[in-house]
Structure formats: structure tokens, C-alpha cells
N, C-alpha and C. Protein backbone atom coordinates (compact mmCIF):
# COMPACT_ATOMS: atom_id res chain seq x y z
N UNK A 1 99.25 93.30 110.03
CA UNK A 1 98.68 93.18 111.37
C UNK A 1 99.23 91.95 112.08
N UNK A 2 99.19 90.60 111.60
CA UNK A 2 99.70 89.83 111.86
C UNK A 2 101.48 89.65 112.63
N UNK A 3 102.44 90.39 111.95
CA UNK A 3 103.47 90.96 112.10
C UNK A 3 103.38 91.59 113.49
N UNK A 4 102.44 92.79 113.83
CA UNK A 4 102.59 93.40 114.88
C UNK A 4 102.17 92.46 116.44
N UNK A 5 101.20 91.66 115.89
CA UNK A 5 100.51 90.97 116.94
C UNK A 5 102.40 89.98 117.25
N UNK A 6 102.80 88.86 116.22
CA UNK A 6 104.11 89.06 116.40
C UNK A 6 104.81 89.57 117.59
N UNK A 7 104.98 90.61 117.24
CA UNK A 7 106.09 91.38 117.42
C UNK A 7 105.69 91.75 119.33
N UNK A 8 104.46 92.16 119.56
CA UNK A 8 103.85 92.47 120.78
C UNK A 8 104.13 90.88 121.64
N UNK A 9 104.05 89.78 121.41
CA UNK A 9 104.14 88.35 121.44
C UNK A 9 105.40 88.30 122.07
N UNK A 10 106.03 88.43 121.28
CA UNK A 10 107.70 88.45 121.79
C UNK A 10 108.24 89.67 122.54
N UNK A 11 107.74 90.46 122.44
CA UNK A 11 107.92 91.56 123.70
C UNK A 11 107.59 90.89 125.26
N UNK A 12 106.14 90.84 124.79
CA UNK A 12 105.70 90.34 126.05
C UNK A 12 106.24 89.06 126.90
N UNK A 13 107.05 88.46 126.06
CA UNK A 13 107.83 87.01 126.35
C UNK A 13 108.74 87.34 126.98
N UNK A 14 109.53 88.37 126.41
CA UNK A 14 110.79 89.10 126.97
C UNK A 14 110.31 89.83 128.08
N UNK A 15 109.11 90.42 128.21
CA UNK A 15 108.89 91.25 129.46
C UNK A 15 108.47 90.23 130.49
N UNK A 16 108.09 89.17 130.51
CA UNK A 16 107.75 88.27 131.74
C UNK A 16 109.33 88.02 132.07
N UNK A 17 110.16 87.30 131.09
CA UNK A 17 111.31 86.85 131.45
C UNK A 17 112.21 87.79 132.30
N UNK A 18 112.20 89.06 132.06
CA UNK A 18 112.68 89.82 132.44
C UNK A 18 112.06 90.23 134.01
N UNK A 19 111.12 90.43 134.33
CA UNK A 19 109.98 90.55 135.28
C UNK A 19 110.56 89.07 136.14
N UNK A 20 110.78 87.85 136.16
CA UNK A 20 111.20 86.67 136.43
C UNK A 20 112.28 86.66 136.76
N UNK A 21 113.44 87.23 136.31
CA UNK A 21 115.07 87.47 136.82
C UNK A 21 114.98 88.50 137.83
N UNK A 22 114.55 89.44 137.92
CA UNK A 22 113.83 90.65 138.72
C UNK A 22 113.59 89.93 139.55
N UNK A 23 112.83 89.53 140.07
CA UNK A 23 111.89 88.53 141.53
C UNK A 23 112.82 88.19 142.05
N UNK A 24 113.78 86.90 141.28
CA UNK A 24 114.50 85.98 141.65
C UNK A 24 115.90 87.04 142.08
N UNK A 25 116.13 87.83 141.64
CA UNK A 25 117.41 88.93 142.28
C UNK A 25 116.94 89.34 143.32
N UNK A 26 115.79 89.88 143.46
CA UNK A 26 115.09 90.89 144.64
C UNK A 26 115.28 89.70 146.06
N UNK A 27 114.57 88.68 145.82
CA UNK A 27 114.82 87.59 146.74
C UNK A 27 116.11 87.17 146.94
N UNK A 28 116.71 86.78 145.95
CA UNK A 28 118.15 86.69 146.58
C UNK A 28 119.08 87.48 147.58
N UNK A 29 119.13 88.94 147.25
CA UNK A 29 119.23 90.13 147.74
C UNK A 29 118.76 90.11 148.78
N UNK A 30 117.38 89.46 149.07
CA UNK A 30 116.79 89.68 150.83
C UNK A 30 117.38 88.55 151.69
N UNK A 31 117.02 87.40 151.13
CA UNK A 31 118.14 86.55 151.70
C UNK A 31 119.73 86.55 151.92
N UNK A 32 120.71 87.49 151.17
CA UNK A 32 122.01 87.49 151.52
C UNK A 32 121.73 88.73 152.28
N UNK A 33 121.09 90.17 152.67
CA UNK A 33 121.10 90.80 153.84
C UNK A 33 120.62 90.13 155.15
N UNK A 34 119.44 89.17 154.72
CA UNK A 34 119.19 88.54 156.28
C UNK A 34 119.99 87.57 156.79
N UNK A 35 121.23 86.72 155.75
CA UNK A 35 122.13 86.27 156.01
C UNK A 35 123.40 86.86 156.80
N UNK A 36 123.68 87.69 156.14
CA UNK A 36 124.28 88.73 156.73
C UNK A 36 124.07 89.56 157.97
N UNK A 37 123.22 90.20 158.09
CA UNK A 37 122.98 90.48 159.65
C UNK A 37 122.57 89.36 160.77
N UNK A 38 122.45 88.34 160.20
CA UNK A 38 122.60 87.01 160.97
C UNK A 38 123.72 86.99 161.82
N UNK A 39 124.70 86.44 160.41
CA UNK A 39 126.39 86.68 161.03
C UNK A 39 126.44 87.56 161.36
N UNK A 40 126.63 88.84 161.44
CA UNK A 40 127.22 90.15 161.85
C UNK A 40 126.76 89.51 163.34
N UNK A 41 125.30 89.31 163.69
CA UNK A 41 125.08 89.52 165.57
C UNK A 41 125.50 88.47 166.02
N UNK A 42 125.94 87.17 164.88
CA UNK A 42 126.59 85.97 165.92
C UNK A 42 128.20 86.17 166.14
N UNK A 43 128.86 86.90 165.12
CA UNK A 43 130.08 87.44 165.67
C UNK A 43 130.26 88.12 166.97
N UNK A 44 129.41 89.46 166.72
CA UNK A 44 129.07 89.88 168.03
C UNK A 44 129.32 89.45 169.27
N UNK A 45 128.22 88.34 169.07
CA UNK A 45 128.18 87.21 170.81
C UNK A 45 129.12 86.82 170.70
N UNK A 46 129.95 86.28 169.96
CA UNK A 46 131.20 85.66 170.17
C UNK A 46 132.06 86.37 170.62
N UNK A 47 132.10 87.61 170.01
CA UNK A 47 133.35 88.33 170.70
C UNK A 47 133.38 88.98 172.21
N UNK A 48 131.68 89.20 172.13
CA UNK A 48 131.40 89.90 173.90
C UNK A 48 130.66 89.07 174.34
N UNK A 49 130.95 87.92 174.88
CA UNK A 49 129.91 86.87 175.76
C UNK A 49 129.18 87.59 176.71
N UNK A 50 129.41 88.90 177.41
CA UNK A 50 129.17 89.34 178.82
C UNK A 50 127.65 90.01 178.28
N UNK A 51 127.94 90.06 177.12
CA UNK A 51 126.42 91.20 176.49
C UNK A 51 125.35 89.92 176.39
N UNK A 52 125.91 88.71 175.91
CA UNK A 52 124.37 87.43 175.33
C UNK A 52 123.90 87.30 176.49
């Protein structure tokens, strides 16, 4: 029994850690698209002043 409690222990260690890289990708990911369509509309203005 001891063993399994174990074993569930270190799963669960691995499943937060894992759950934790997850977050931190998901956020990254939102930040380089909102980075990105940032630039994309300041190119934009730059190239057609007559539209800003």
C-alpha cells in the first residue's frame, strides 16, 4: 500500500509540473499573437498613412 500511495505521489508531482508548462505555453502563445497583430497594424499605418 505504501508503494502505491508512492507511486500516486509522484504522478501527481509530474501532473502539476506538467499542468505548469501548459499555463506558461498557453500564455506565451497569447502574448506572441497579441504581439503580433500589434505589428502587423503598425506596419499597416506605416505603409498607408492616408488610412491612420
Amino acid at each position: 500500500m505504501g508503494n502505491l500511495i508512492l507511486f500516486f505521489n509522484s504522478f501527481l508531482s509530474y501532473l502539476l509540473v506538467m499542468a505548469i508548462i501548459v499555463v506558461v505555453a498557453g500564455i506565451a502563445i497569447f502574448i506572441g499573437i497579441k504581439m503580433r497583430k500589434s505589428k502587423n497594424k503598425q506596419l499597416e499605418n506605416e505603409s498607408n498613412p492616408a488610412k491612420a
